[in-house]
Protein backbone atom coordinates (compact mmCIF):
# COMPACT_ATOMS: atom_id res chain seq x y z
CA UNK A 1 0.00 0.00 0.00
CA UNK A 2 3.50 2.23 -0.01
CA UNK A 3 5.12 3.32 -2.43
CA UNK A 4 8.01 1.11 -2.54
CA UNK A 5 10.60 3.48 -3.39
CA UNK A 6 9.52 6.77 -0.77
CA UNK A 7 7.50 5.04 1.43
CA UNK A 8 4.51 7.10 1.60
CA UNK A 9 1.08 6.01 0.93
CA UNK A 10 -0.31 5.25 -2.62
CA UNK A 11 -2.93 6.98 -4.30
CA UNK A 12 -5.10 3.93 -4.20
CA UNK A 13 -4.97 3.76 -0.33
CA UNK A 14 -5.93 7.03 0.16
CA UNK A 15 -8.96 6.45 -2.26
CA UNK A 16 -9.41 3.20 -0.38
CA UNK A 17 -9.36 4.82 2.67
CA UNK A 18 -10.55 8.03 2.28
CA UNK A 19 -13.72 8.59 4.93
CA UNK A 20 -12.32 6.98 7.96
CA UNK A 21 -8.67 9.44 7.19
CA UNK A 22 -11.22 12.16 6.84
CA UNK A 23 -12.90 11.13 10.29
CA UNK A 24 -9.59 10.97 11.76
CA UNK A 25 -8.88 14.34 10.36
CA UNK A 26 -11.96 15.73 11.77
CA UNK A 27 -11.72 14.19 15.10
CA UNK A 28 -7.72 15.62 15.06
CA UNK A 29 -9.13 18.96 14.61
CA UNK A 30 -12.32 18.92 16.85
CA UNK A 31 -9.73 18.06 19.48
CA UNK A 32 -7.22 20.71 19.02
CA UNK A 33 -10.09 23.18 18.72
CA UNK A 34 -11.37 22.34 22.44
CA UNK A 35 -8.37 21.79 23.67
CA UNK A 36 -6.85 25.43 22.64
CA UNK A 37 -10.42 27.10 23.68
CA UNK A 38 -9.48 25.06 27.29
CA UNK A 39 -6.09 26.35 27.22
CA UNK A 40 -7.42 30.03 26.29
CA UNK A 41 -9.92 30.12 29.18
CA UNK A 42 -7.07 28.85 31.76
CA UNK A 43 -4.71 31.18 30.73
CA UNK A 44 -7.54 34.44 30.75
CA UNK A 45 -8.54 32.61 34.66
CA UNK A 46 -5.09 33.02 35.38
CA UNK A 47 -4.55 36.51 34.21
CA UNK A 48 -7.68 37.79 36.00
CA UNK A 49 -6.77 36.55 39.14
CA UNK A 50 -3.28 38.30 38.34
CA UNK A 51 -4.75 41.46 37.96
CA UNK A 52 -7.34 40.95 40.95
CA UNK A 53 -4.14 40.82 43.03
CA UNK A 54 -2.09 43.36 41.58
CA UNK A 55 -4.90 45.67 42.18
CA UNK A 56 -5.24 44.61 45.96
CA UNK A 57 -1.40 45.28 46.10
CA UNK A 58 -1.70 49.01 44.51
CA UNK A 59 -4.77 49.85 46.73
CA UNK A 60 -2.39 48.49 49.98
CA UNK A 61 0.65 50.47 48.51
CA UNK A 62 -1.58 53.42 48.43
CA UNK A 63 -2.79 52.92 52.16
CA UNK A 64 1.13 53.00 52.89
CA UNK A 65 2.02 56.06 51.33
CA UNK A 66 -0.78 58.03 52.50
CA UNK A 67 0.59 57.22 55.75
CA UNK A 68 3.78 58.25 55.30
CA UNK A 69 2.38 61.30 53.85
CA UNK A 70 0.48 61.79 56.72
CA UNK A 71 3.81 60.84 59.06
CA UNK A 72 5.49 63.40 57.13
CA UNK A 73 3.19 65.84 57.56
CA UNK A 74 2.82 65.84 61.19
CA UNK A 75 7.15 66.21 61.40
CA UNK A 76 6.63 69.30 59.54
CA UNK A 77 4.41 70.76 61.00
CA UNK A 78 5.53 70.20 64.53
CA UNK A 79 8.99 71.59 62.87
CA UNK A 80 6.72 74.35 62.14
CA UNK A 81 5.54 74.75 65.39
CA UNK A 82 8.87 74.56 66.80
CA UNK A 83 10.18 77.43 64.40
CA UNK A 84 7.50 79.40 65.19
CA UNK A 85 7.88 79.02 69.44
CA UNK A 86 11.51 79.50 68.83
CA UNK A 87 11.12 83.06 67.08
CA UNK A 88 8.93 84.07 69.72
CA UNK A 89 5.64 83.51 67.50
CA UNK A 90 2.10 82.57 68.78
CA UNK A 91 1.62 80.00 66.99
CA UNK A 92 -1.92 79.11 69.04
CA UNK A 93 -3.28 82.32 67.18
CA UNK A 94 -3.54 84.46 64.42
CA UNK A 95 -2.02 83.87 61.22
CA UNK A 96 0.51 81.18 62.32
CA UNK A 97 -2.50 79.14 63.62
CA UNK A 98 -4.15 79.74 60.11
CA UNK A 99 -0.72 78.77 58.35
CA UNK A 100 -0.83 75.48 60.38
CA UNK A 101 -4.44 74.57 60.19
CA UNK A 102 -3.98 75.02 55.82
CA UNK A 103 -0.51 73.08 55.72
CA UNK A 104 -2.75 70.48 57.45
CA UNK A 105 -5.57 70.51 55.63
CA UNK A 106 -3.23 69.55 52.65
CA UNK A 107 -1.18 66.90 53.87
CA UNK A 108 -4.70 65.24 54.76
CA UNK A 109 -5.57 66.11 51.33
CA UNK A 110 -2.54 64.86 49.91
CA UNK A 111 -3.32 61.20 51.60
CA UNK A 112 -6.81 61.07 50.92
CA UNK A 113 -5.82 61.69 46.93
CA UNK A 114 -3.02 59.03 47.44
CA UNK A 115 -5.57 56.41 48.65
CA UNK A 116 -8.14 57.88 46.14
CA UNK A 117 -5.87 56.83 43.39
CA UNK A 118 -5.10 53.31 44.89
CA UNK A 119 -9.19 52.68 44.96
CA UNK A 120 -9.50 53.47 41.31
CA UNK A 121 -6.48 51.55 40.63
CA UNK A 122 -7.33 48.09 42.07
CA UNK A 123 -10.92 49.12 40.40
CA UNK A 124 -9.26 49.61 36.69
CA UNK A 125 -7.47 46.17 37.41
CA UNK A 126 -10.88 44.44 39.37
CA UNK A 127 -12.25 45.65 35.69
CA UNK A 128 -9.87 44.25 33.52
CA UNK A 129 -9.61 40.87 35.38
CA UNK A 130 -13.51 40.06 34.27
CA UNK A 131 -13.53 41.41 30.87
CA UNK A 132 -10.49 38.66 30.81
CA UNK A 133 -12.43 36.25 32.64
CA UNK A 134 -15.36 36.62 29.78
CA UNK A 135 -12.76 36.55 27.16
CA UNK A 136 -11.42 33.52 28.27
CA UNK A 137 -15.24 31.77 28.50
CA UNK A 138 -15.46 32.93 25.10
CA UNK A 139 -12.78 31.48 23.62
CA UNK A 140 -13.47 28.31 25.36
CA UNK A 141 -16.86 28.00 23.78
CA UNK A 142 -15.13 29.31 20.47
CA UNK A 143 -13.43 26.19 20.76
CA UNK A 144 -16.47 23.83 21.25
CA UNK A 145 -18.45 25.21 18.70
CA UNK A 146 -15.24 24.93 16.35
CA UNK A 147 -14.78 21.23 17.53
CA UNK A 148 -18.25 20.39 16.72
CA UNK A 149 -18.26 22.62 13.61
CA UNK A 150 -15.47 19.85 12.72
CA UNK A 151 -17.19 16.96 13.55
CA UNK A 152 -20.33 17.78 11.55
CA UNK A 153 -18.35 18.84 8.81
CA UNK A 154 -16.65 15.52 8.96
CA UNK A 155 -20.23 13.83 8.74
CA UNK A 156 -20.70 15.69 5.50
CA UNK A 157 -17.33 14.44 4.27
CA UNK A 158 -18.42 10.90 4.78
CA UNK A 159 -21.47 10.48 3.89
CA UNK A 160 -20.49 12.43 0.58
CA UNK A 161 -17.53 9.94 0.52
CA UNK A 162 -19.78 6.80 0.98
């Protein structure tokens, strides 16, 4: 059924043979269509939780450096306050206790926009890790409906070929 002289198949086997090779075909590809839409959807699952924690990460980052902003903060102002008693300044009146109630009002500002922009953060990545997550079910159902799409076609082949 070779070919004696490069040892691949005849042209009467494959005529003799032709619907189950096609089924095999088929089958070959139904499989490697589920099993890359499987693949797909583990790798999205994986990604999404990737993101899920890099958000968590970025929102506690943010937490930290709003507390060293607020740590910070309270040094310089008590370095403030220190000046200020040092020059013989009031500093529980008047201007210098306006200067000091404004410097912090920002530094609380300052940490409340640090931790505003860790919240959106992990949100932008909590967001991105389920479109992935439906990406990846899509692809796995791509790869079903392309199995099956195989298979079927396969049935065509055959019956065609019987």
């Amino acid at each position: 059924m070779c070919d004696p002289v490069v040892g691949i198949p005849t042209m009467a086997f494959m005529a003799a043979n032709a619907a189950p090779l096609a089924a095999a075909g088929a089958v070959t590809a139904a499989g490697a269509s589920i099993y890359s839409g499987v693949a797909q959807n583990k790798l999205a699952q994986a990604q999404a939780r990737a993101d899920e924690v890099q958000g968590q990460a970025e929102l506690q980052a943010s937490v930290e450096r709003a507390a060293r902003i607020r740590m910070n903060g309270q040094r310089f102002l008590s370095e403030q306050r220190v000046a200020q008693n040092t020059s013989g300044v009031e500093g529980s009146s008047g201007s210098a206790l306006e200067v000091g109630a404004a410097d912090a009002g920002q530094i609380e500002l300052d940490a409340l926009t640090e931790m505003y922009g860790g919240t959106n953060r992990r949100a932008a990545l909590r967001q991105q890790a389920g479109y992935t997550r439906a990406a990846g079910k899509v692809a796995q159902t791509v790869g079903f409906v392309r199995g099956a799409s195989d298979i079927l076609g396969a049935g065509k082949t055959w019956e065609a070929l019987a």
